[in-house]
N, C-alpha and C. Protein backbone atom coordinates (compact mmCIF):
# COMPACT_ATOMS: atom_id res chain seq x y z
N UNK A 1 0.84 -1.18 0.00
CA UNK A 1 0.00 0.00 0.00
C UNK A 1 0.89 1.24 0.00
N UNK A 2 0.73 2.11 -0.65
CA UNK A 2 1.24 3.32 -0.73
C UNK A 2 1.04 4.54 -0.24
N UNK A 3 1.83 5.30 0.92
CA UNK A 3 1.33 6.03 2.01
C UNK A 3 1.39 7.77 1.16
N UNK A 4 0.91 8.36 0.87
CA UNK A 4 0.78 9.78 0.03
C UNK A 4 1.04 10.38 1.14
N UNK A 5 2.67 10.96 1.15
CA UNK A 5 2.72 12.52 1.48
C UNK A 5 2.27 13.86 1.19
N UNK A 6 1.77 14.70 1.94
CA UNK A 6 2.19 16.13 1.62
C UNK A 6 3.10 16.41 0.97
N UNK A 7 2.80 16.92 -0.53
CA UNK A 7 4.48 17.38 -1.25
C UNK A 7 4.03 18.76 -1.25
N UNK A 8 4.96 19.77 -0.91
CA UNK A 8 4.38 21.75 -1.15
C UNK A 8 4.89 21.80 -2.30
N UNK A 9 5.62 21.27 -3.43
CA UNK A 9 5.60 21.80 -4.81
C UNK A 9 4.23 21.23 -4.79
N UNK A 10 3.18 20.30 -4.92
CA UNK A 10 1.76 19.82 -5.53
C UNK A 10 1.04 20.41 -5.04
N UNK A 11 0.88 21.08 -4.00
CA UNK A 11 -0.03 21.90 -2.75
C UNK A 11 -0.20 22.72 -3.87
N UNK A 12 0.37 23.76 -4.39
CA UNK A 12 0.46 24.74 -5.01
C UNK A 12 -0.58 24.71 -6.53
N UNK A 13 -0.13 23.57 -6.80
CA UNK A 13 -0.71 23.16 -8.34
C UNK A 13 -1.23 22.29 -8.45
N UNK A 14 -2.40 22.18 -9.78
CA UNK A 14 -3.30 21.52 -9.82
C UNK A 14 -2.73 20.74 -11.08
N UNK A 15 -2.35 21.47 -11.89
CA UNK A 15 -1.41 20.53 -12.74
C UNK A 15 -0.03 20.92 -12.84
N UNK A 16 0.94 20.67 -13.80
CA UNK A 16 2.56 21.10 -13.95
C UNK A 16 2.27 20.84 -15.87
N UNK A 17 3.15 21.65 -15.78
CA UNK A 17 2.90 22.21 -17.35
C UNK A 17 4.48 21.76 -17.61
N UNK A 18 4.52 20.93 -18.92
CA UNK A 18 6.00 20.51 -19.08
C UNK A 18 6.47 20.78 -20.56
N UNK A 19 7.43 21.34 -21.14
CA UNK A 19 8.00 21.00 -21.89
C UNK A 19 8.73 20.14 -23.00
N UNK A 20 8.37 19.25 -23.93
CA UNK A 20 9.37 18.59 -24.22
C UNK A 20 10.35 18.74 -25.83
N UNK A 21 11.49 18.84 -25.17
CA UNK A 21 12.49 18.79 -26.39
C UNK A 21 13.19 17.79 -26.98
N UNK A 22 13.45 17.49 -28.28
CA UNK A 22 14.06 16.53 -28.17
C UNK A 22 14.24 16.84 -30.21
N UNK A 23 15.52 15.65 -31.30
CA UNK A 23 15.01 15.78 -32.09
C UNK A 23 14.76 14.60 -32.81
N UNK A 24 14.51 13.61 -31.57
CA UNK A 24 14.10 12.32 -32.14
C UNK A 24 12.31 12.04 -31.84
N UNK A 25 11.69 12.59 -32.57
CA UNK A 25 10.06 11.78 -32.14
C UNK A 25 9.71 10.81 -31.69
N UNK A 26 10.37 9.56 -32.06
CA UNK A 26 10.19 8.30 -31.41
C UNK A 26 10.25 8.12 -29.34
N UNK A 27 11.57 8.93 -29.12
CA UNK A 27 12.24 9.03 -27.60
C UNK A 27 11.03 10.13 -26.98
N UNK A 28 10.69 11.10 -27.74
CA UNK A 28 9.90 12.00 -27.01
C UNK A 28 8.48 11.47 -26.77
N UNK A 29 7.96 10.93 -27.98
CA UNK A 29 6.93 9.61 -27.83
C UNK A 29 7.07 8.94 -26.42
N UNK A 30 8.08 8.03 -26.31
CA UNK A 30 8.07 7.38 -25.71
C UNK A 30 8.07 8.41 -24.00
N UNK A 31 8.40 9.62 -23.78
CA UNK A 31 8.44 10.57 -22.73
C UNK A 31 7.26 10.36 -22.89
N UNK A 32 6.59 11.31 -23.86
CA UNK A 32 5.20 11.17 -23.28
C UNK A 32 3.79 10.73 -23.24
N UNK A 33 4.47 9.44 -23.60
CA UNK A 33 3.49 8.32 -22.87
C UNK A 33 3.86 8.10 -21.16
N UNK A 34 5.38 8.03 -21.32
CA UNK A 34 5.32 7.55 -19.76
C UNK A 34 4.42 8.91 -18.99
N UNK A 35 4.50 10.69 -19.51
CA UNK A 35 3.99 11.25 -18.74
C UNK A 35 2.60 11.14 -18.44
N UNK A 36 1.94 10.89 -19.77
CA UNK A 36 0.48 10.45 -19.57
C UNK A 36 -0.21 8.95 -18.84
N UNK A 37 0.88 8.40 -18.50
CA UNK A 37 0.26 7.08 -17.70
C UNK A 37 0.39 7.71 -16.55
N UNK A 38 0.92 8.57 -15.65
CA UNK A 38 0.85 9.58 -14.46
C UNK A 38 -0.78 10.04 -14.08
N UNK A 39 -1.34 9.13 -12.91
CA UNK A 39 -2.62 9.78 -12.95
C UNK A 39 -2.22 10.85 -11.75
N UNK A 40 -1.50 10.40 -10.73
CA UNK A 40 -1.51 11.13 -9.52
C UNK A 40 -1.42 12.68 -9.96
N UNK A 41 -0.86 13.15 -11.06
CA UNK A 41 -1.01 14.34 -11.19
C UNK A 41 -1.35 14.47 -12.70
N UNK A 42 -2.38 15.85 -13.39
CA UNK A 42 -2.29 16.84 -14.32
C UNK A 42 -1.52 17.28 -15.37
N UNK A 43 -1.05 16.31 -16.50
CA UNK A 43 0.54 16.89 -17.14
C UNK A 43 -0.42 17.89 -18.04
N UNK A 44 0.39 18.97 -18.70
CA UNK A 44 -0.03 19.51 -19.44
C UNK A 44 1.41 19.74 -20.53
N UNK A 45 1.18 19.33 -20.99
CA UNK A 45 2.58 19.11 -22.38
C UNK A 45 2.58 19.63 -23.58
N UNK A 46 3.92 20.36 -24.17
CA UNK A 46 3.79 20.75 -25.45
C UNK A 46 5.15 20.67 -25.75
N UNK A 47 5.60 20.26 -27.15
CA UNK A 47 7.12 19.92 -27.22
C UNK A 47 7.44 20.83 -28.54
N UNK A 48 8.90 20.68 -29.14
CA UNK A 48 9.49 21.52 -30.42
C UNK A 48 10.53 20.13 -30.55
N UNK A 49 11.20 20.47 -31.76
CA UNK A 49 12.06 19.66 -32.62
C UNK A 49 13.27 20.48 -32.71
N UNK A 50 12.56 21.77 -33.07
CA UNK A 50 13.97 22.59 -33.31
C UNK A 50 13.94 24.02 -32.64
N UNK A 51 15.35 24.20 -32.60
CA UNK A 51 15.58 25.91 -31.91
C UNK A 51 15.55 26.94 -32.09
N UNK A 52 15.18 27.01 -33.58
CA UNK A 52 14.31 28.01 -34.27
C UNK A 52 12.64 28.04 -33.31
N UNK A 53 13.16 29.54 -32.46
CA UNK A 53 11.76 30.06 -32.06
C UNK A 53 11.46 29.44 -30.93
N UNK A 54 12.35 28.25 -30.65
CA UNK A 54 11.94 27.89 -29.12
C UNK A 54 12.00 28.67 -28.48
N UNK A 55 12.53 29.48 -27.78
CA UNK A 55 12.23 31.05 -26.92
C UNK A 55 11.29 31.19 -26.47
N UNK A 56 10.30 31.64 -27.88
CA UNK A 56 9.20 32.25 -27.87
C UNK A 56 8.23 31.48 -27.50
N UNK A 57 8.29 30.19 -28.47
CA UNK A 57 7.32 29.12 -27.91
C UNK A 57 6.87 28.24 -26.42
N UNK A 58 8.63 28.57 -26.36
CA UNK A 58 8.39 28.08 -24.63
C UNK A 58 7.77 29.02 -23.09
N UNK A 59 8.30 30.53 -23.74
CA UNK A 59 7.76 31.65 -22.91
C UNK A 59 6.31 31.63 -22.78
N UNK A 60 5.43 31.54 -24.42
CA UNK A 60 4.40 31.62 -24.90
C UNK A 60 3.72 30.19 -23.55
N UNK A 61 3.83 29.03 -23.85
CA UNK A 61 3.64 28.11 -23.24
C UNK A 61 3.71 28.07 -21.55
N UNK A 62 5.05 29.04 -21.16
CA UNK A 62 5.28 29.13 -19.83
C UNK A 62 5.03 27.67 -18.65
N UNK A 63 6.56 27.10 -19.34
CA UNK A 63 6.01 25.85 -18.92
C UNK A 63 6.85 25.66 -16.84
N UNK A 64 6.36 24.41 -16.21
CA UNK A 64 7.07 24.64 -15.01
C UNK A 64 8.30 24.05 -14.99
N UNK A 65 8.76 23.56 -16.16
CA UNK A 65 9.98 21.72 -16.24
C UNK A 65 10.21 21.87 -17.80
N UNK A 66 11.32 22.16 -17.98
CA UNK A 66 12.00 21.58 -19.54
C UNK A 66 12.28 20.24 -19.68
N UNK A 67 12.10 19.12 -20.43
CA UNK A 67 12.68 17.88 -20.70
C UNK A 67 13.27 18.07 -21.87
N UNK A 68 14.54 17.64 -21.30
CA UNK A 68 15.28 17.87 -22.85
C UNK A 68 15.96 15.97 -23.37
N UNK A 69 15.37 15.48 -24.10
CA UNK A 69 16.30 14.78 -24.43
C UNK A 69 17.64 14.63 -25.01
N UNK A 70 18.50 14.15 -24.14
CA UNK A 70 20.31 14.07 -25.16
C UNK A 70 20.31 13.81 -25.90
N UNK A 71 19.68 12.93 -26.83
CA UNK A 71 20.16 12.32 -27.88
C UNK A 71 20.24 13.29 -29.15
N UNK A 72 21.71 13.88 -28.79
CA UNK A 72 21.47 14.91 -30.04
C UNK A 72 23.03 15.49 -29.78
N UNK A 73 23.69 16.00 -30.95
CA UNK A 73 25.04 16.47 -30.80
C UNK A 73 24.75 16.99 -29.66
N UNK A 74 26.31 17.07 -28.98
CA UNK A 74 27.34 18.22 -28.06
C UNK A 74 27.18 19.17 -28.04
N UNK A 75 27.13 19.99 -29.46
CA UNK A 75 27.33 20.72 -29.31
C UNK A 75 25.88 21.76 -29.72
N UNK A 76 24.69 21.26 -30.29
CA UNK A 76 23.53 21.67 -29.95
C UNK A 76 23.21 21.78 -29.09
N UNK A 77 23.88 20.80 -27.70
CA UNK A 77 23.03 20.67 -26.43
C UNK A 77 24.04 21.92 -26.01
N UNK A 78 24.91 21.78 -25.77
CA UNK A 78 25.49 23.35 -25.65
C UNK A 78 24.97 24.57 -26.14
N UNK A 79 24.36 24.94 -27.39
CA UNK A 79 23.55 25.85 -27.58
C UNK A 79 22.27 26.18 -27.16
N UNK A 80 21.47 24.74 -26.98
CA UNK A 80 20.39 24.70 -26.31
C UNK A 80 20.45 25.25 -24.82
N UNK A 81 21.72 24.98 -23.88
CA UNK A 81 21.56 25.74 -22.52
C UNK A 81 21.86 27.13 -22.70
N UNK A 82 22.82 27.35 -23.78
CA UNK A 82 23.14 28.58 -23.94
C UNK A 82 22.08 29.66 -23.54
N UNK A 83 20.79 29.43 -25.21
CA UNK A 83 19.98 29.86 -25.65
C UNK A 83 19.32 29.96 -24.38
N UNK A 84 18.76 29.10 -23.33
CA UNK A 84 17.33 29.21 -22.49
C UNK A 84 18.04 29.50 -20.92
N UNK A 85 19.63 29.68 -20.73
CA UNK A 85 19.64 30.27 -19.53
C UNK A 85 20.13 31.57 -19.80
N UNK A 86 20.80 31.94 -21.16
CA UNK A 86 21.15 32.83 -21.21
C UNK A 86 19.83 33.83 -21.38
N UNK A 87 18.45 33.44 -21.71
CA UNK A 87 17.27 34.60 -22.47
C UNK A 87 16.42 34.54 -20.89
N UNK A 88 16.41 36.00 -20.26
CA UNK A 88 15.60 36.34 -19.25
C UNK A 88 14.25 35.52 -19.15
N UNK A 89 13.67 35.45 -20.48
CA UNK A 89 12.12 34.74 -20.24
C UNK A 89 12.26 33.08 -19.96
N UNK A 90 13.30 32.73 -20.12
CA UNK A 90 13.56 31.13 -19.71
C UNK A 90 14.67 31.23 -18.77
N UNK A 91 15.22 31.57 -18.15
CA UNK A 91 16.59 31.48 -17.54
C UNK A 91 15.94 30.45 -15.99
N UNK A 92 14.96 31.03 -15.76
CA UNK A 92 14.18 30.40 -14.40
C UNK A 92 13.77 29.32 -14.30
N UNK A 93 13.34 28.78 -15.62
CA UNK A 93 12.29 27.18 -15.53
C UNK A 93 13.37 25.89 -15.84
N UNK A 94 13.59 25.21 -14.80
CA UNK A 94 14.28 23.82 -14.73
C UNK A 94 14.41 23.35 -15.67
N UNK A 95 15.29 23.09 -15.77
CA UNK A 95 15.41 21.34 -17.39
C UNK A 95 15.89 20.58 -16.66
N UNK A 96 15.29 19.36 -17.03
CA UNK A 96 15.98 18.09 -16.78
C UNK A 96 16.01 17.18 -17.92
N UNK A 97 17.32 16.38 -18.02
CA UNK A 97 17.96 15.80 -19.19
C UNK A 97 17.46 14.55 -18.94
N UNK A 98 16.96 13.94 -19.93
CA UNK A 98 16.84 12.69 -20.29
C UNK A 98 17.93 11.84 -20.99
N UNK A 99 18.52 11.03 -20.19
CA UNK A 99 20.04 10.64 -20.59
C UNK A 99 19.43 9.41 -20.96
N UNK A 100 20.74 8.83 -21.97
CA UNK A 100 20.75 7.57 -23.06
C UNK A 100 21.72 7.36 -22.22
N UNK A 101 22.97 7.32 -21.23
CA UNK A 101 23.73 6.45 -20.79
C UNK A 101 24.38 7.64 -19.50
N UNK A 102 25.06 7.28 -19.01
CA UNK A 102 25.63 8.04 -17.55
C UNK A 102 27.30 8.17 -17.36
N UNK A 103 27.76 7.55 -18.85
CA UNK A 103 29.27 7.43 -19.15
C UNK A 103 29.67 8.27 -20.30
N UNK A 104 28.81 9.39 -20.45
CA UNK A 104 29.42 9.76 -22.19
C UNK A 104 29.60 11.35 -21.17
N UNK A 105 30.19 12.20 -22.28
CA UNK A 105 30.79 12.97 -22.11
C UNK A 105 30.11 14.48 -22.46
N UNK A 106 28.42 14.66 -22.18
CA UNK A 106 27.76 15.91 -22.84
C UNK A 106 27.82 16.85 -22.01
N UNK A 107 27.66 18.11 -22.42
CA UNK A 107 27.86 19.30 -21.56
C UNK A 107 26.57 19.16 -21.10
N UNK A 108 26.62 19.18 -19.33
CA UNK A 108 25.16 19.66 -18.55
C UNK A 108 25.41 20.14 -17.59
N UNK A 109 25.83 21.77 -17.59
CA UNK A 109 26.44 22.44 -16.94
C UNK A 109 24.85 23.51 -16.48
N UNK A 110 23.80 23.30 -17.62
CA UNK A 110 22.81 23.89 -17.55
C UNK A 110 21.38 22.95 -16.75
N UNK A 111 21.59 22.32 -16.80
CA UNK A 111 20.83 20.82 -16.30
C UNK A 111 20.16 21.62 -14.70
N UNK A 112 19.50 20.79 -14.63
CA UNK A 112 18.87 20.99 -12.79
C UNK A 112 18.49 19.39 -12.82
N UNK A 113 18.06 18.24 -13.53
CA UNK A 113 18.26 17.42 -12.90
C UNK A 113 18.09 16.39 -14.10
N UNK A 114 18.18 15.08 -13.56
CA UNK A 114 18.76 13.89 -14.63
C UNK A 114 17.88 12.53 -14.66
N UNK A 115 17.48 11.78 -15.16
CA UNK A 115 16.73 10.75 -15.50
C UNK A 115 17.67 9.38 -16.87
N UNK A 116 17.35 8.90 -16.27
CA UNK A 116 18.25 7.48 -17.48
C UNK A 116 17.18 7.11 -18.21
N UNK A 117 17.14 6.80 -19.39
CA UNK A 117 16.03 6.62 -20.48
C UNK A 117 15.37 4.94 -20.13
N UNK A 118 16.61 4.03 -19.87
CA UNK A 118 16.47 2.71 -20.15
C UNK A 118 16.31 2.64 -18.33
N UNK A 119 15.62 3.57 -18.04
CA UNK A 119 15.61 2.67 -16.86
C UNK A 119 14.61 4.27 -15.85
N UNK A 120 13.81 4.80 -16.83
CA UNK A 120 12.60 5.49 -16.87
C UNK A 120 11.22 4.95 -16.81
N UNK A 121 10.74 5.03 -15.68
CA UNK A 121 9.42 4.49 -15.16
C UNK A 121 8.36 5.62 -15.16
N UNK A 122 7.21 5.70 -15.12
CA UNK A 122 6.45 7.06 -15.22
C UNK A 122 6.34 7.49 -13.54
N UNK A 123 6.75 6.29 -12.52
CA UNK A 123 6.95 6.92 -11.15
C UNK A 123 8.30 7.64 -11.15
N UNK A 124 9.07 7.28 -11.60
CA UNK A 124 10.55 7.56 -11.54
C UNK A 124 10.48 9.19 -11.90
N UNK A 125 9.95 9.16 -12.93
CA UNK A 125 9.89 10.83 -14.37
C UNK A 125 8.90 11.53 -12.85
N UNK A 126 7.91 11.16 -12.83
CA UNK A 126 7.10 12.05 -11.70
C UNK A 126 8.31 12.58 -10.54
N UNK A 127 8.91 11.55 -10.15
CA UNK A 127 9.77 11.94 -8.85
C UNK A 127 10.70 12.88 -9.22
N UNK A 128 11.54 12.46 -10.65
CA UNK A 128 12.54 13.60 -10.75
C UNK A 128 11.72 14.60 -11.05
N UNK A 129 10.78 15.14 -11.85
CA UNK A 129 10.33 16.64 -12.00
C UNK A 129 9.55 16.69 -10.80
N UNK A 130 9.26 16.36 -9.96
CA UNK A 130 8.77 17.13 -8.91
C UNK A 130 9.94 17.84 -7.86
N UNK A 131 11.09 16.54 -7.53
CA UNK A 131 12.39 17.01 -7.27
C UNK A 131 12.98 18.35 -7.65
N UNK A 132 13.05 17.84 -9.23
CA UNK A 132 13.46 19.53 -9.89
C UNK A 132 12.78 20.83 -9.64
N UNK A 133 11.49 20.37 -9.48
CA UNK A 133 11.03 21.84 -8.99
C UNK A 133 10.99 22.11 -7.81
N UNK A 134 11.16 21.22 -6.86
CA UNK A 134 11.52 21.69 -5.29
C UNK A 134 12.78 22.25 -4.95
N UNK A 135 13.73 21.79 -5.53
CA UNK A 135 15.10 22.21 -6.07
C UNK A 135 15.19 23.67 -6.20
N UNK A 136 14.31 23.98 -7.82
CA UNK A 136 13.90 25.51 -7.96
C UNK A 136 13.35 26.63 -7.27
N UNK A 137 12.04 25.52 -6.58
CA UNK A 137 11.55 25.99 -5.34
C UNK A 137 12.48 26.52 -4.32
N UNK A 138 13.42 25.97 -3.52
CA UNK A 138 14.27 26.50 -3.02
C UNK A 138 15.39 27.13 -3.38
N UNK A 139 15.76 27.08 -4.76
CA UNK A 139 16.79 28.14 -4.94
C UNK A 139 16.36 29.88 -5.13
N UNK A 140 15.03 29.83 -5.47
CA UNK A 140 14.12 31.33 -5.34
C UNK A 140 14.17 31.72 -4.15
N UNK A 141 13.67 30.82 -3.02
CA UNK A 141 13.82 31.63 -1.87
C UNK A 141 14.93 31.87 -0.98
N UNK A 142 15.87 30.73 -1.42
CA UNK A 142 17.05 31.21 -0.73
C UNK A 142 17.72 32.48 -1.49
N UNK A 143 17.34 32.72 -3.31
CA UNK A 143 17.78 33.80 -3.70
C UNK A 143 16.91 35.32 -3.30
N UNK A 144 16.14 34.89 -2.73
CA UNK A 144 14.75 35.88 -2.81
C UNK A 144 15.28 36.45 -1.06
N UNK A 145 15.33 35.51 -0.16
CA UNK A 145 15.95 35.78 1.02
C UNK A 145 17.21 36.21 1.08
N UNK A 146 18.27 36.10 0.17
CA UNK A 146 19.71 36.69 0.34
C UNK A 146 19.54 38.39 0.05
N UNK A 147 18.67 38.58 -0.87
CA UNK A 147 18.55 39.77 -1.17
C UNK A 147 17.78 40.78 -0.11
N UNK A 148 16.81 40.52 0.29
CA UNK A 148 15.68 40.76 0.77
C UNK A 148 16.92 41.05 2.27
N UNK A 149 17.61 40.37 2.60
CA UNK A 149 18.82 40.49 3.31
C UNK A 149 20.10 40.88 3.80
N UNK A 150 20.24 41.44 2.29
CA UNK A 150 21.61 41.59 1.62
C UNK A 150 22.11 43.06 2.24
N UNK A 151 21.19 43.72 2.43
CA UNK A 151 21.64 45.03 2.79
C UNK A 151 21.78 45.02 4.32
N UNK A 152 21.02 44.04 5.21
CA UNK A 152 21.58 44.04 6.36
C UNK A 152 22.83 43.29 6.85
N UNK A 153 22.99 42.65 5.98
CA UNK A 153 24.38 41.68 6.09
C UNK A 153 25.39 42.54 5.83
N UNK A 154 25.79 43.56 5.05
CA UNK A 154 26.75 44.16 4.48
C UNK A 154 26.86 45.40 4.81
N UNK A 155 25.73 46.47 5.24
CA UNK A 155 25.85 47.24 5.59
C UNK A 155 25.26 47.42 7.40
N UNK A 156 25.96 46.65 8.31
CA UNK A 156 25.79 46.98 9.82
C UNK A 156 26.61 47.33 10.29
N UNK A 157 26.68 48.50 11.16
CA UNK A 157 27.61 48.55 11.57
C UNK A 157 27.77 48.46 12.95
């Protein structure tokens, strides 16, 4: 039997609005099915192929979780973090990588959190994006509190 915690990222929301990237259809398919066998929560999903205009589309969408799948050059995936931490209207919303193996060598310097493809369950995908956004969840308020702070820390005398 399965005992349901209180989670305060779900308190908040009635559904989670997700992202998915990727430029294989088949792998993103297969994402989101596992997201739609998820009853415990609300997915609300919309994906792109390419980085032409993702920006806009993703702002437009305003999603809570990027899924990005790896399977795709180095050095796209390098442009891809570039592009969405470097642009104010995305710099805030989590990605988490959908990895093909845990031994290769891709830049995820932009990442907030990680999932293995071959070994992706639709409980598993629920746990890491809820993770990721508690993650986020707390890096706002600890950034939201440093500031809110900042002037008494530095200027007391």
């Amino acid at each position: 039997m399965v005992t349901l915690v209180k989670n305060p990222v779900m308190e908040k929301r009635q559904s989670i609005r997700v992202f998915l990237y990727g430029n294989n259809p088949a792998d993103l398919s297969n994402i989101y099915d596992q997201i739609t066998s998820i009853r415990k929560v609300k997915f609300i999903t919309d994906y792109s192929f390419d980085l032409r205009g993702l920006v806009n589309k993703i702002s437009s969408f305003n999603p809570n979780c990027l899924l990005v799948d790896d399977n795709m050059e180095k050095s796209d995936l390098k442009k891809l973090f570039v592009l969405l931490k470097g642009n104010h209207k995305t710099a805030q919303i989590p990605i988490t990588i959908v990895q093909n193996s845990n031994k290769d060598d891709k830049p995820r310097e932009g990442a907030d959190g990680f999932i293995l493809k071959h070994a992706m369950t639709s409980e598993s995908l629920l746990n890491t994006i809820v993770n990721t956004l508690k993650m986020n969840n707390l890096q706002d308020f600890l950034k939201g509190s440093y500031l809110k702070r900042k002037s008494l820390l530095f200027n007391w005398k």
